[in-house]
Protein backbone atom coordinates (compact mmCIF):
# COMPACT_ATOMS: atom_id res chain seq x y z
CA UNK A 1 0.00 0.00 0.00
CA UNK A 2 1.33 3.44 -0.81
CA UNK A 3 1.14 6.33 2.16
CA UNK A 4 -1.15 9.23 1.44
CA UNK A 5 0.89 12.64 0.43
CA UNK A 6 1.50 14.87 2.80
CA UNK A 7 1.12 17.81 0.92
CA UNK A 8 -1.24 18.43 -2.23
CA UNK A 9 0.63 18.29 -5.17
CA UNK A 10 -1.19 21.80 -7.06
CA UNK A 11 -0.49 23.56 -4.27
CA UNK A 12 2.41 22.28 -2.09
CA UNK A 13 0.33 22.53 0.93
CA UNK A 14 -1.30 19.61 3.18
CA UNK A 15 -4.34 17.86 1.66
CA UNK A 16 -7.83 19.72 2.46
CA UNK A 17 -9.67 18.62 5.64
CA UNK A 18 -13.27 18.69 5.38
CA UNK A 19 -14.31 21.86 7.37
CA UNK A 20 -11.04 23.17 7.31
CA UNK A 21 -8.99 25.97 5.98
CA UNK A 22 -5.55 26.27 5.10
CA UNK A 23 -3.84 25.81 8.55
CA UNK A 24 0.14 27.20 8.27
CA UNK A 25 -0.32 29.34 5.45
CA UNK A 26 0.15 33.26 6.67
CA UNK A 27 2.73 34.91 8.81
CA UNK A 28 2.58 37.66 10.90
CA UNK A 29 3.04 40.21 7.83
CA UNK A 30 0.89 38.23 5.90
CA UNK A 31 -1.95 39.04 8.64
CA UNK A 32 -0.80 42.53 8.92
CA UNK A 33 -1.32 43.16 5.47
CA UNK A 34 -4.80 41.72 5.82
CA UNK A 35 -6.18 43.69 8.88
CA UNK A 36 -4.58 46.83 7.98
CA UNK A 37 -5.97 47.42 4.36
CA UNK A 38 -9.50 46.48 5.96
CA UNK A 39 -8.67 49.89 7.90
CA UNK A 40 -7.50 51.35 4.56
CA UNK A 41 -5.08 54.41 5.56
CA UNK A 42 -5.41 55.94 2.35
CA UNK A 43 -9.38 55.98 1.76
CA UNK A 44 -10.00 56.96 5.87
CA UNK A 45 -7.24 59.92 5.87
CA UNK A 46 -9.04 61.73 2.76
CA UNK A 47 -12.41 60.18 4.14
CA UNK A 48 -12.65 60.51 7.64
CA UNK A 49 -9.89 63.31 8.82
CA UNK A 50 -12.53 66.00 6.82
CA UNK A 51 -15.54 64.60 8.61
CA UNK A 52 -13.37 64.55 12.02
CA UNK A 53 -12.29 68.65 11.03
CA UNK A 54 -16.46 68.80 10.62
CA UNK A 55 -17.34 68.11 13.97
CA UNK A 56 -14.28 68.80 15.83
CA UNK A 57 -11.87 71.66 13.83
CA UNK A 58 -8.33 71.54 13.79
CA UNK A 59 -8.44 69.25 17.30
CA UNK A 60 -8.83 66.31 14.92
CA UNK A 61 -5.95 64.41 15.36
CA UNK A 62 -7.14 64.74 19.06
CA UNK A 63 -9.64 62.63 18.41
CA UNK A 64 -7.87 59.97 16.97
CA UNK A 65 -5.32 60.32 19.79
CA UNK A 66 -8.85 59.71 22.18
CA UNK A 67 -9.81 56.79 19.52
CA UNK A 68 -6.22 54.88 20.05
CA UNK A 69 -6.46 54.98 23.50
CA UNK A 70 -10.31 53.72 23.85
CA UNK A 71 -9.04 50.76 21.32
CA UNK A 72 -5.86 50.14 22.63
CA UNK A 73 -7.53 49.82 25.69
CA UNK A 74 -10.16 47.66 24.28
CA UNK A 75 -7.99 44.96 22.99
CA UNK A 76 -6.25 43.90 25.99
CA UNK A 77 -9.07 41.90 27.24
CA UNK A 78 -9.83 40.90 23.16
CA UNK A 79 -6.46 39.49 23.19
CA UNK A 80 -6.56 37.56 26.86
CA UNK A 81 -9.85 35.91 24.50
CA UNK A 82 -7.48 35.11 21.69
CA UNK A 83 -5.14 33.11 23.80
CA UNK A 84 -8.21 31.50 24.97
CA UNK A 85 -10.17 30.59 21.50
CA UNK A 86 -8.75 30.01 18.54
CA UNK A 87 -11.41 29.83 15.68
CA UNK A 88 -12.72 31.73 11.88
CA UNK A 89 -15.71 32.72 14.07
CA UNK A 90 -13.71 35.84 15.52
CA UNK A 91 -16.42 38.59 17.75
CA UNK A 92 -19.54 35.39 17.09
CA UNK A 93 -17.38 32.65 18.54
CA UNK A 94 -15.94 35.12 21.62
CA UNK A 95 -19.79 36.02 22.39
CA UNK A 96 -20.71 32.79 22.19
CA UNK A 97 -18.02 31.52 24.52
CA UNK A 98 -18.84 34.00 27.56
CA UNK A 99 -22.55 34.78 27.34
CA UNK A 100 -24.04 31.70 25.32
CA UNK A 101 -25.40 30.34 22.23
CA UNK A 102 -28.42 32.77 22.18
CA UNK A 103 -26.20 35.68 21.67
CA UNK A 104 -23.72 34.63 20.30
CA UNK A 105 -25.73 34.07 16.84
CA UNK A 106 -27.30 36.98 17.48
CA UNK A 107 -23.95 38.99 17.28
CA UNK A 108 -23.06 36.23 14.36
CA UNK A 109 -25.56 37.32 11.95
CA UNK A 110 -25.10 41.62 13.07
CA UNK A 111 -21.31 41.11 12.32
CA UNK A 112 -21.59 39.33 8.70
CA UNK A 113 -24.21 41.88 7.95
CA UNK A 114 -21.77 44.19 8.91
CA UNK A 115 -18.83 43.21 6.64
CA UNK A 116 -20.75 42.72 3.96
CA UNK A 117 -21.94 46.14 3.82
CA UNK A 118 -18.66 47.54 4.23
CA UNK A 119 -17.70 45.61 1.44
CA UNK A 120 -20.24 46.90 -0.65
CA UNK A 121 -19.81 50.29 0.09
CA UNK A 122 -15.99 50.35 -0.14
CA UNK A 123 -16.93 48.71 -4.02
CA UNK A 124 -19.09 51.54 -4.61
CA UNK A 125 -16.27 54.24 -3.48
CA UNK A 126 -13.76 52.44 -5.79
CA UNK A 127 -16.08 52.33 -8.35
CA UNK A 128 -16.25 56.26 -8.22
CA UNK A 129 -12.86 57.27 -7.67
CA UNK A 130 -12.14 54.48 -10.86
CA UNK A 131 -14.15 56.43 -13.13
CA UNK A 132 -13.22 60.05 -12.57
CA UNK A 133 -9.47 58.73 -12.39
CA UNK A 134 -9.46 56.61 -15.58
CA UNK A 135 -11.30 59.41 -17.22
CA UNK A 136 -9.32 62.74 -16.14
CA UNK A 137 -6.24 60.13 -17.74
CA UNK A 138 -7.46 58.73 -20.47
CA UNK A 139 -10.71 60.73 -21.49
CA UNK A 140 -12.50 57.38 -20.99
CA UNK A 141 -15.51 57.96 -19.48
CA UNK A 142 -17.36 55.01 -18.23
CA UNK A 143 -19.76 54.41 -15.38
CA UNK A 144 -19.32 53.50 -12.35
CA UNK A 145 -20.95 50.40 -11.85
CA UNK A 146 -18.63 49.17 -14.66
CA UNK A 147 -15.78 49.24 -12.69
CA UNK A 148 -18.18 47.84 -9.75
CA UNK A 149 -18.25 44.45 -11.59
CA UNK A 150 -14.73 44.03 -12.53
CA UNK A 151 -13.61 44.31 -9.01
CA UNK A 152 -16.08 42.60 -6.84
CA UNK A 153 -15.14 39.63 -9.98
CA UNK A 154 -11.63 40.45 -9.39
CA UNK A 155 -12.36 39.45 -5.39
CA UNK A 156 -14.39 36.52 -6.38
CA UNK A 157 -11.37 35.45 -8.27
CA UNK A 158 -8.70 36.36 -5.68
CA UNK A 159 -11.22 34.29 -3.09
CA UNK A 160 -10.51 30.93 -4.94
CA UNK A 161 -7.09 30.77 -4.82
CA UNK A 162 -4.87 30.44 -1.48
CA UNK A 163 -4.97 33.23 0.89
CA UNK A 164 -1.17 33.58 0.70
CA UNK A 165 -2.05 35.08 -2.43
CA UNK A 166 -4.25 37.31 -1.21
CA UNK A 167 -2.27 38.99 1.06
CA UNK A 168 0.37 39.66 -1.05
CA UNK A 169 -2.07 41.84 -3.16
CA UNK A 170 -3.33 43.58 0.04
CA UNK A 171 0.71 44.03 1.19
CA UNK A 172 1.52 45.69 -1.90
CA UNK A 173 -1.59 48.17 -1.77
CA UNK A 174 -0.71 48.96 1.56
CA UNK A 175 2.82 49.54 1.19
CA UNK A 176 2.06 52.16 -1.73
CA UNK A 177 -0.74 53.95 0.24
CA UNK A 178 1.71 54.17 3.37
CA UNK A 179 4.14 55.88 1.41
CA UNK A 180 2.49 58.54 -0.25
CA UNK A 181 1.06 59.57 3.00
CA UNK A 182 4.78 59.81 4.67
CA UNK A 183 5.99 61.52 1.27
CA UNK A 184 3.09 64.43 2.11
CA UNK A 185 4.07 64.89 5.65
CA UNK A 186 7.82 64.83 5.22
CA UNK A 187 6.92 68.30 2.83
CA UNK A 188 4.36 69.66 5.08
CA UNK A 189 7.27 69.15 7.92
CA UNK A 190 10.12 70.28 5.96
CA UNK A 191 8.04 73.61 4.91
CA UNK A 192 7.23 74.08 8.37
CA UNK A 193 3.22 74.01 7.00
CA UNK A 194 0.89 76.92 6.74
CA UNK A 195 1.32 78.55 10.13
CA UNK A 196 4.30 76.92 12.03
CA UNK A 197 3.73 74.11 14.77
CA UNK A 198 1.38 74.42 17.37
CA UNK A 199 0.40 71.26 20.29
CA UNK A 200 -2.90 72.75 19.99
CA UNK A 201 -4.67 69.70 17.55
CA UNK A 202 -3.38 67.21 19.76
CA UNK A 203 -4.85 68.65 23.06
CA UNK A 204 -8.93 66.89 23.61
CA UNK A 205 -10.02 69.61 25.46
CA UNK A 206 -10.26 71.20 21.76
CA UNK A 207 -12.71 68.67 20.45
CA UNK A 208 -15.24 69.75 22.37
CA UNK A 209 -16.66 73.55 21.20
CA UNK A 210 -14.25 73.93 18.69
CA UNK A 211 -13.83 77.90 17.42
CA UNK A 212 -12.71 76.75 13.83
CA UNK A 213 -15.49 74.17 13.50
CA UNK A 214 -18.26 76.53 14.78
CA UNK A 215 -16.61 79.68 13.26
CA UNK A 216 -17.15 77.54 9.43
CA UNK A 217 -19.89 75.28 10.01
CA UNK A 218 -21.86 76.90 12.06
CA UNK A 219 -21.81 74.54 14.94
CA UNK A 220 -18.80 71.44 16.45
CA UNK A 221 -20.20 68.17 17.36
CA UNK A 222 -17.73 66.48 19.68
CA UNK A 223 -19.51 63.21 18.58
CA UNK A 224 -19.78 63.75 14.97
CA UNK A 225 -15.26 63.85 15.30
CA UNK A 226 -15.19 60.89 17.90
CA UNK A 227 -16.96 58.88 15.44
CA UNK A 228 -14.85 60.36 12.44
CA UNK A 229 -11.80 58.65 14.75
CA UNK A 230 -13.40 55.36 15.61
CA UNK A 231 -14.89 54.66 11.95
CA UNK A 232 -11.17 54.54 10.80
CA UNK A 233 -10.27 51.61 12.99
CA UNK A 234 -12.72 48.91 11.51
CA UNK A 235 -11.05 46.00 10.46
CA UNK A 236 -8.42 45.82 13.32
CA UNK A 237 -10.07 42.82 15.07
CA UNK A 238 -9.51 40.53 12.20
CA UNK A 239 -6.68 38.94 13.32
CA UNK A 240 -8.66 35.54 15.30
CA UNK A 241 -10.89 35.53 11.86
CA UNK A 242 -7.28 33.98 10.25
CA UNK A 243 -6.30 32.53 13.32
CA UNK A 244 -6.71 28.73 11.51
CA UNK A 245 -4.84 29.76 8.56
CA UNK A 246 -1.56 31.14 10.64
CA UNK A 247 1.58 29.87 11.80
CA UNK A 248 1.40 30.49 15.36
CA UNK A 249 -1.82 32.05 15.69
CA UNK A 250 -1.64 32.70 20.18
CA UNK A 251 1.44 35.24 18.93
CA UNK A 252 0.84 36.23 15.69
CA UNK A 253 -3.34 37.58 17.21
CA UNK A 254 -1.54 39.48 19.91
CA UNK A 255 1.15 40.94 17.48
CA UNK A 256 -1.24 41.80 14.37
CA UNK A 257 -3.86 43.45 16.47
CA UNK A 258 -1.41 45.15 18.88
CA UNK A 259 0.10 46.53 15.87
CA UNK A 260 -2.68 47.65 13.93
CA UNK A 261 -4.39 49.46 16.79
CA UNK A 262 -1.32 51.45 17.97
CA UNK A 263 0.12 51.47 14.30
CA UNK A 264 -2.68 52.75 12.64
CA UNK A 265 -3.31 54.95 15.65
CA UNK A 266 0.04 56.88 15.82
CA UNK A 267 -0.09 57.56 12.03
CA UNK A 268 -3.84 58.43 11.67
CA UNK A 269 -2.71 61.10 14.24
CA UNK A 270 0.41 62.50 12.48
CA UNK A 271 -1.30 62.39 8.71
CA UNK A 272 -4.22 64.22 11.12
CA UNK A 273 -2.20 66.66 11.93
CA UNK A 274 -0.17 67.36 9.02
CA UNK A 275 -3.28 67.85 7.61
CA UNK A 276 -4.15 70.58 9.85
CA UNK A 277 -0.58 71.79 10.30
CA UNK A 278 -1.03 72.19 5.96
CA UNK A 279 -4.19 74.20 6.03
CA UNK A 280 -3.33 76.21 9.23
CA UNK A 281 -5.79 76.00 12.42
CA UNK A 282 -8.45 77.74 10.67
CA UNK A 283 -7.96 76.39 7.37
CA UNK A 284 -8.16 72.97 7.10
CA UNK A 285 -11.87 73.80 8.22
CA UNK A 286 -12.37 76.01 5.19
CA UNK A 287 -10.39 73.62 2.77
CA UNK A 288 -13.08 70.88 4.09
CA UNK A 289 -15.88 73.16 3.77
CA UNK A 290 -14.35 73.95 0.14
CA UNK A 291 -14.41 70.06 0.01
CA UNK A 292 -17.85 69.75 0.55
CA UNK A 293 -18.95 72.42 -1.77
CA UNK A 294 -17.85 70.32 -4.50
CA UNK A 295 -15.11 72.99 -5.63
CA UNK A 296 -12.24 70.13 -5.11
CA UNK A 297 -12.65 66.07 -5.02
CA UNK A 298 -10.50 65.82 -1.42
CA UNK A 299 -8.72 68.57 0.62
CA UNK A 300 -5.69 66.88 0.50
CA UNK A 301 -5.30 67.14 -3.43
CA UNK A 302 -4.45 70.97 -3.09
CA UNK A 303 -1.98 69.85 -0.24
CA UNK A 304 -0.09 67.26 -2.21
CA UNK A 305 -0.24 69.88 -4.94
CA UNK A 306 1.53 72.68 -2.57
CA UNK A 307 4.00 70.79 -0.44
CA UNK A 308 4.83 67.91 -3.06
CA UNK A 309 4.08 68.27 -6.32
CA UNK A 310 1.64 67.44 -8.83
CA UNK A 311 3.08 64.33 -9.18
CA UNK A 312 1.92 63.35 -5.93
CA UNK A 313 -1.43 64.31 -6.62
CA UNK A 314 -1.80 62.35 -8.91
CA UNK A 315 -0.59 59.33 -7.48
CA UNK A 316 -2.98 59.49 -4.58
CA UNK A 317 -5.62 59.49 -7.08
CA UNK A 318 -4.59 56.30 -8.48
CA UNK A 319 -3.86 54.78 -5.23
CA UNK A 320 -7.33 56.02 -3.53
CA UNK A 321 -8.61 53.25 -6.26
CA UNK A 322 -6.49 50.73 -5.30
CA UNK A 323 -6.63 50.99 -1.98
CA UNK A 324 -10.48 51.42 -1.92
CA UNK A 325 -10.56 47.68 -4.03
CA UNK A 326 -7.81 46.10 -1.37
CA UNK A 327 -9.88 47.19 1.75
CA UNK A 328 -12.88 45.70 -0.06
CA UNK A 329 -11.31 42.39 -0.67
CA UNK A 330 -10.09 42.45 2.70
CA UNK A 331 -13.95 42.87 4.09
CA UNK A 332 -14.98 40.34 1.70
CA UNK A 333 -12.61 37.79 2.87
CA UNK A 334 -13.74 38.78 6.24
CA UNK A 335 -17.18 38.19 5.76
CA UNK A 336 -16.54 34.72 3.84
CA UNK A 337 -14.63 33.54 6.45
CA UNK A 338 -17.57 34.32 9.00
CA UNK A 339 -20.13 32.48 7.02
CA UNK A 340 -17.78 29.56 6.81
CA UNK A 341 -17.81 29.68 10.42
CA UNK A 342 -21.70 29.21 10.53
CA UNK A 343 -22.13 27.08 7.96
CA UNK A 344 -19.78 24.57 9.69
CA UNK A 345 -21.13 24.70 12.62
CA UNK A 346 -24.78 23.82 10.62
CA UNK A 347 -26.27 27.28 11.49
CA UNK A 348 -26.22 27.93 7.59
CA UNK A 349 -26.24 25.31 5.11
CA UNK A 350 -23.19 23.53 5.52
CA UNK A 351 -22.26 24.31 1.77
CA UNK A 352 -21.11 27.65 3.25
CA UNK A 353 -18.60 25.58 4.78
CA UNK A 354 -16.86 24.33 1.09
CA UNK A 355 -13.13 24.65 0.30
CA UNK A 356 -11.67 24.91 -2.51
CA UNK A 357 -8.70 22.66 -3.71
CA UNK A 358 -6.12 25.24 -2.27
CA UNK A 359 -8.62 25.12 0.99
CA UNK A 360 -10.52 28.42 0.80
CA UNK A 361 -13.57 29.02 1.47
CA UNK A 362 -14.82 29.56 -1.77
CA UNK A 363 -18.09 28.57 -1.51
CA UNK A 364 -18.95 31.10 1.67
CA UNK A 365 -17.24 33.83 -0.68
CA UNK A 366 -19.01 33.64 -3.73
CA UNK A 367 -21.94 33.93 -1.58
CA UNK A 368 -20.43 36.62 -0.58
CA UNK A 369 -20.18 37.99 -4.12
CA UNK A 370 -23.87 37.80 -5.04
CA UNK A 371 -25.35 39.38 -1.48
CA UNK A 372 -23.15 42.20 -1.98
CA UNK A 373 -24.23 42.53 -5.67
CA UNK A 374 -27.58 42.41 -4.75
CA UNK A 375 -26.99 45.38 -2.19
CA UNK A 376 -25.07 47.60 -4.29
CA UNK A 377 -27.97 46.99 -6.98
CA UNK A 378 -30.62 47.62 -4.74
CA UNK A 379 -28.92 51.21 -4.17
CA UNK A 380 -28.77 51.66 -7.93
CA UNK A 381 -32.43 51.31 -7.53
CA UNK A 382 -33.47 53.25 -4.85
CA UNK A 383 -31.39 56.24 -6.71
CA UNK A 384 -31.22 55.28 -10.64
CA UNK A 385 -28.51 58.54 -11.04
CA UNK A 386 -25.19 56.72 -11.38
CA UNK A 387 -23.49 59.51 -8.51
CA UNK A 388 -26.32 59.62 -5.98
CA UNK A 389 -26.40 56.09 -5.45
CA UNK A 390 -22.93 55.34 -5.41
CA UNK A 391 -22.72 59.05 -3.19
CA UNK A 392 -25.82 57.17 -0.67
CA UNK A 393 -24.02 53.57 -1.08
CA UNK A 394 -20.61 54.88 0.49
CA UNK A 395 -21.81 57.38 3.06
CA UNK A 396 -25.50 55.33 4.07
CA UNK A 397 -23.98 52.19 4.73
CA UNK A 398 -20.95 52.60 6.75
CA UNK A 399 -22.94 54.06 9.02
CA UNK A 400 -24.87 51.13 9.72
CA UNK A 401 -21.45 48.77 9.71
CA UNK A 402 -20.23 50.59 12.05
CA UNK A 403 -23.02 50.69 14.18
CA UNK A 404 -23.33 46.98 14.47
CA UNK A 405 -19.93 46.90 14.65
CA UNK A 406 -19.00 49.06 17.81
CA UNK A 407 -22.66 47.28 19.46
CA UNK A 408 -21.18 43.95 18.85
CA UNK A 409 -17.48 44.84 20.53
CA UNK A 410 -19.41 46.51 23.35
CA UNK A 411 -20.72 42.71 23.92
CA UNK A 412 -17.36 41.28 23.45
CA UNK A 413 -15.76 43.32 26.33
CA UNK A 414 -18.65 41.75 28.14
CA UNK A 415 -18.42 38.40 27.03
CA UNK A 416 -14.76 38.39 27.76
CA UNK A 417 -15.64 39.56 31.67
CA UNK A 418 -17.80 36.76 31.95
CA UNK A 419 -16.24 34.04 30.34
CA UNK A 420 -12.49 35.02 32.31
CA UNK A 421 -15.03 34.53 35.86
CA UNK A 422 -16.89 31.26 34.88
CA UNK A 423 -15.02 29.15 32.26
CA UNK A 424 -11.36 30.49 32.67
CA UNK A 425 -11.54 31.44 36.19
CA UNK A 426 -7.61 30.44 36.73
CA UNK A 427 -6.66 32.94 34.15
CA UNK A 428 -8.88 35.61 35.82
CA UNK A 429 -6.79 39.04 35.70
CA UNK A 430 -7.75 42.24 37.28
CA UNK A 431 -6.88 44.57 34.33
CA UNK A 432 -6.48 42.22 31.30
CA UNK A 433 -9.76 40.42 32.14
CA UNK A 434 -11.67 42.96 33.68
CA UNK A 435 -10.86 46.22 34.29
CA UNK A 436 -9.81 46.55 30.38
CA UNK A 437 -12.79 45.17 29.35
CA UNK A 438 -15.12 47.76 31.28
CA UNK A 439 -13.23 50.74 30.21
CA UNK A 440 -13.71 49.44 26.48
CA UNK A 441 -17.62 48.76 26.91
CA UNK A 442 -17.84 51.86 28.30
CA UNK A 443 -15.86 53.52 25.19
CA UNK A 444 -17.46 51.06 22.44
CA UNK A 445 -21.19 51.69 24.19
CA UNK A 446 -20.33 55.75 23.64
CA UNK A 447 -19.47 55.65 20.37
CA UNK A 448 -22.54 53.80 19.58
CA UNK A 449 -24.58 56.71 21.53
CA UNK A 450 -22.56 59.27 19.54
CA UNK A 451 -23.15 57.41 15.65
CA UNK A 452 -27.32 57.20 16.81
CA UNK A 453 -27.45 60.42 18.23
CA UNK A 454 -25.43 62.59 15.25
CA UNK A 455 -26.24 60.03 12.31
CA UNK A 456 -28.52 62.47 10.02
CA UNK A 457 -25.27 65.17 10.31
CA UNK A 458 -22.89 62.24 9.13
CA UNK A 459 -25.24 60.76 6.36
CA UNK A 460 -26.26 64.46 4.91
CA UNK A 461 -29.46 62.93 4.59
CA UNK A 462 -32.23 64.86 6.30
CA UNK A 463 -35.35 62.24 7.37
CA UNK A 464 -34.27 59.94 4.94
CA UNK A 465 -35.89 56.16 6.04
CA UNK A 466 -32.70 54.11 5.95
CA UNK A 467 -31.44 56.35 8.46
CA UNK A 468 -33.95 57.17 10.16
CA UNK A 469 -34.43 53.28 10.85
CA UNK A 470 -30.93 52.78 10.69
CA UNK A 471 -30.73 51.55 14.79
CA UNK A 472 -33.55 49.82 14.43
CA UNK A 473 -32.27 47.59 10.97
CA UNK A 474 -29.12 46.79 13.87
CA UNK A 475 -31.45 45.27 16.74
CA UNK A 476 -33.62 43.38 14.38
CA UNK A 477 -31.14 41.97 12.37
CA UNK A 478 -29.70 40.81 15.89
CA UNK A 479 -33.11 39.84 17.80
CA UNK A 480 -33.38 37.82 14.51
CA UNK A 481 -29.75 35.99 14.89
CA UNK A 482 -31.39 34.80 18.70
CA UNK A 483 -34.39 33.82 17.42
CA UNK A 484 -33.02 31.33 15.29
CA UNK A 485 -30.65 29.96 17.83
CA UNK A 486 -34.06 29.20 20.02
CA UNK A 487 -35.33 27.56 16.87
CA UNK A 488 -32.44 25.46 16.86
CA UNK A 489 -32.57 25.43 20.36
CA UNK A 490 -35.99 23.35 20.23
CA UNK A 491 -35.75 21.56 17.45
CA UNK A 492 -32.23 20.98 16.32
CA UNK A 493 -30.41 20.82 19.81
CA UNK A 494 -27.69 18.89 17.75
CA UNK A 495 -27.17 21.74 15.63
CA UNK A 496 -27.60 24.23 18.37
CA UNK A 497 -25.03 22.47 20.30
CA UNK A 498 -22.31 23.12 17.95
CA UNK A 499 -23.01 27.37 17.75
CA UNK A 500 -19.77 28.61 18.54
CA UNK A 501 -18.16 25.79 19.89
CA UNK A 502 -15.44 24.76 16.51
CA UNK A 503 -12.01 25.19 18.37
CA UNK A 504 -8.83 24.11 16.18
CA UNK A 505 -7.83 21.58 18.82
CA UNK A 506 -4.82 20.76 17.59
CA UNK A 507 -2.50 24.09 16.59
CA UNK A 508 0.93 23.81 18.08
CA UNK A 509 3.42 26.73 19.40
CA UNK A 510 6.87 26.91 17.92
CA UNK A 511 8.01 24.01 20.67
CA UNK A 512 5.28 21.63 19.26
CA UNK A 513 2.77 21.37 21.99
CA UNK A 514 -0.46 21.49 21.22
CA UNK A 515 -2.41 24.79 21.84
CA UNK A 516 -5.79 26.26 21.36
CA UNK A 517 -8.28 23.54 22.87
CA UNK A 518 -11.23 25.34 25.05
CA UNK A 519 -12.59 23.28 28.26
């Protein structure tokens, strides 16, 4: 008798496991790259540091500095869970593990809702920003939606082969939006920007009642800058979502999510406030409220333009579109990997829970592809002009991602309380597994008060329905999620009993013993 192979022959990796993905495959940059893009530097520097000057002025890199800290903060306790459970299921399986099944799928079904939107909207930004760039180049001028379709089917096609392969296309995106950034702020330092230096922007005292904000808009909302901050963040949690497809996953979750929060944090703060350091105190509130007016595409163009060169400019505009389709693909992966997650565990047909020959999940992805067609279409719909519905599908919809998104890690922090007192009590830590979590339900549960309470400012929508119904779409779509687990509950308690409860039993540490397995 001949011995099975011990690696697949296509792809030089061991033969697929039934259930499984692609165990080994991704380093600690490899999962970098991944999380990171899913922030996107590029797109929430042009995007977010105007809407953070909108509510808050030139204090806006205080708010990030506010953000990094609440986060930071935040993911001490999410890491003490990572050591702890090791699974694609990421925020559903941590819920599920510290405050049952009930929730748990409740949170499940919010957070793929979540990344899916994101993913849709991100499509519909890169869609834009492809067809004013390829036609201010070329003098092409096609639609939007064209571009839509090639890259939601370049992610489709990116989704079927190994993930290795997919974070080198996310590295190189992210290496190129990085370094524009630091090429701007090394001439908006060296030129000693519009006004000199001041420690003003970084003091949080300024967020509140802003005189730039009020003097240009009219009125600063604290919340509507908080939110600006903790919008730019999403993404950073992904690290236990690839936790079966790493090399060490215990280190590398610790590592990749330590990094990205206090990365991402320290450089959304210095592009922040070379931003306002460029435009002066008082003018980077009238360059956003030029912005706005529609009499330039982003404030940062004219910086680029004056500090850099034109040269710059226009390689921002070209990597705004490739960054926008990397931090797509990087939701979409995300959200594929959480409906493999429920389809193995039978809460979704187990189809969900396919791999491909190079042990994706490809059949949770191309689900993937069609739901977030189906959105974006639905927008093209509501708003047949090609700019207002692509204009509604990238400023609507994050809105409600983000919502669910902050609600769902407010019920981590508590999950990760309870589970550290009941099923880990020997691990119990004062700060790591308690006091940590607190402080970041108490952040995650203010931001959520903040997005509710200031969402018709941030949407520029007036009384539209979507947000106007926008909390209420997050609770059902939850309440829904725990209704099905009491289905399951009463008639499928096989099925029921396996919600949340996958643990990769068998993942060694660098000495070879095995690591991972939850009591």
């Amino acid at each position: 008798m001949t011995a099975a192979p011990t690696t697949d022959p296509a792809t030089g990796h061991p033969p697929a496991e039934p259930g499984r993905l692609a165990d080994g495959a991704l380093g600690l940059p490899s999962v970098l790259f991944c999380i990171v893009t899913g922030a996107a530097p590029l797109a929430a520097m042009l995007f977010n540091i105007p809407v953070a000057t909108l509510g808050g002025g030139y204090a806006s890199p205080a708010a990030f500095a506010v953000a990094t800290v609440a986060l930071t903060i935040f993911s001490v306790g999410y890491i003490a869970m990572c050591r702890r459970v090791t699974s694609a299921g990421g925020f559903y399986t941590f819920v599920t593990r510290g405050l049952g099944r009930v929730l748990g799928l409740g949170s499940g079904l919010l957070i793929v809702l979540c990344y899916m939107v994101f993913a849709a909207a991100v499509t519909g930004t890169m869609g834009y920003f492809a067809s004013t760039t390829v036609a201010s180049f070329t003098g092409l001028a096609l639609p939007a939606w064209v571009y839509m379709i090639i890259g939601l089917g370049l992610m489709s096609v990116f989704a079927v082969f190994h993930i290795e392969l997919t974070a080198k296309v996310l590295g190189v995106a992210l290496i190129a939006e990085l370094l524009v950034l630091v090429v701007l702020a090394v001439g908006v330092f060296a030129a000693g920007g519009a006004e000199g230096f001041s420690a003003a922007p970084l003091n949080p005292v300024n967020i509140f009642g802003n005189s730039a904000a009020v003097q240009v808009f009219g009125a600063g909302a604290a919340g509507v800058a908080l939110f600006a901050a903790f919008w730019s963040w999403v993404g950073f949690e992904m690290a236990p979502n690839y936790a079966e497809e790493t090399r060490d996953p215990h280190r590398i979750a610790k590592a990749a999510t330590y990094g990205s929060v206090i990365g991402l944090g320290l450089f959304y703060v210095l592009i922040s406030y070379v931003f306002v350091t460029g435009w002066g105190l008082n003018g980077s509130a009238e360059a956003v409220k030029a912005q706005y007016a529609g009499e330039t595409a982003s404030a940062f163009y004219p910086l680029t333009d004056r500090y850099v060169g034109s040269w710059a400019t226009a390689l921002m505009e070209v990597l705004i579109v490739t960054g926008s389709f990397a931090c797509a693909m990087a939701f979409y992966n995300t959200s594929a990997r959480y409906l493999f997650a429920l389809g193995r565990e039978g809460v979704l047909p187990s189809a969900l829970a396919r791999t491909s020959s190079r042990r994706s999940p490809v059949t949770a992805s191309m689900t993937v592809t069609v739901l977030v067609a189906l959105y974006c279409l639905a927008f093209v719909i509501y708003d047949p002009s090609n700019e207002g519905a692509l204009l509604k599908l990238g400023t609507w919809s994050p809105l409600l991602g983000v919502l669910g998104i902050l609600a769902v890690q407010a019920l981590v922090s508590v999950a990760i309380i309870r589970y550290f007192l009941t099923t880990a009590r020997t691990e119990f830590r004062w700060w790591s597994t308690f006091v940590a979590p607190v402080l970041g339900f108490a952040a995650m549960a203010g931001a959520c008060v903040l997005l509710v309470v200031n969402r018709y400012d941030l949407a520029g929508a007036g009384d539209a329905a979507y947000i106007r119904l926008l909390p209420w779409v997050v609770l059902a779509v939850f309440v829904a999620g725990m209704a099905v687990a009491l289905v399951l509950r009463n008639r499928y308690p096989t099925r029921y009993a396996r919600i949340g409860q996958f643990e990769v039993a068998e993942i060694s540490d660098p000495t070879g013993t095995p690591q991972g397995a939850t009591p």
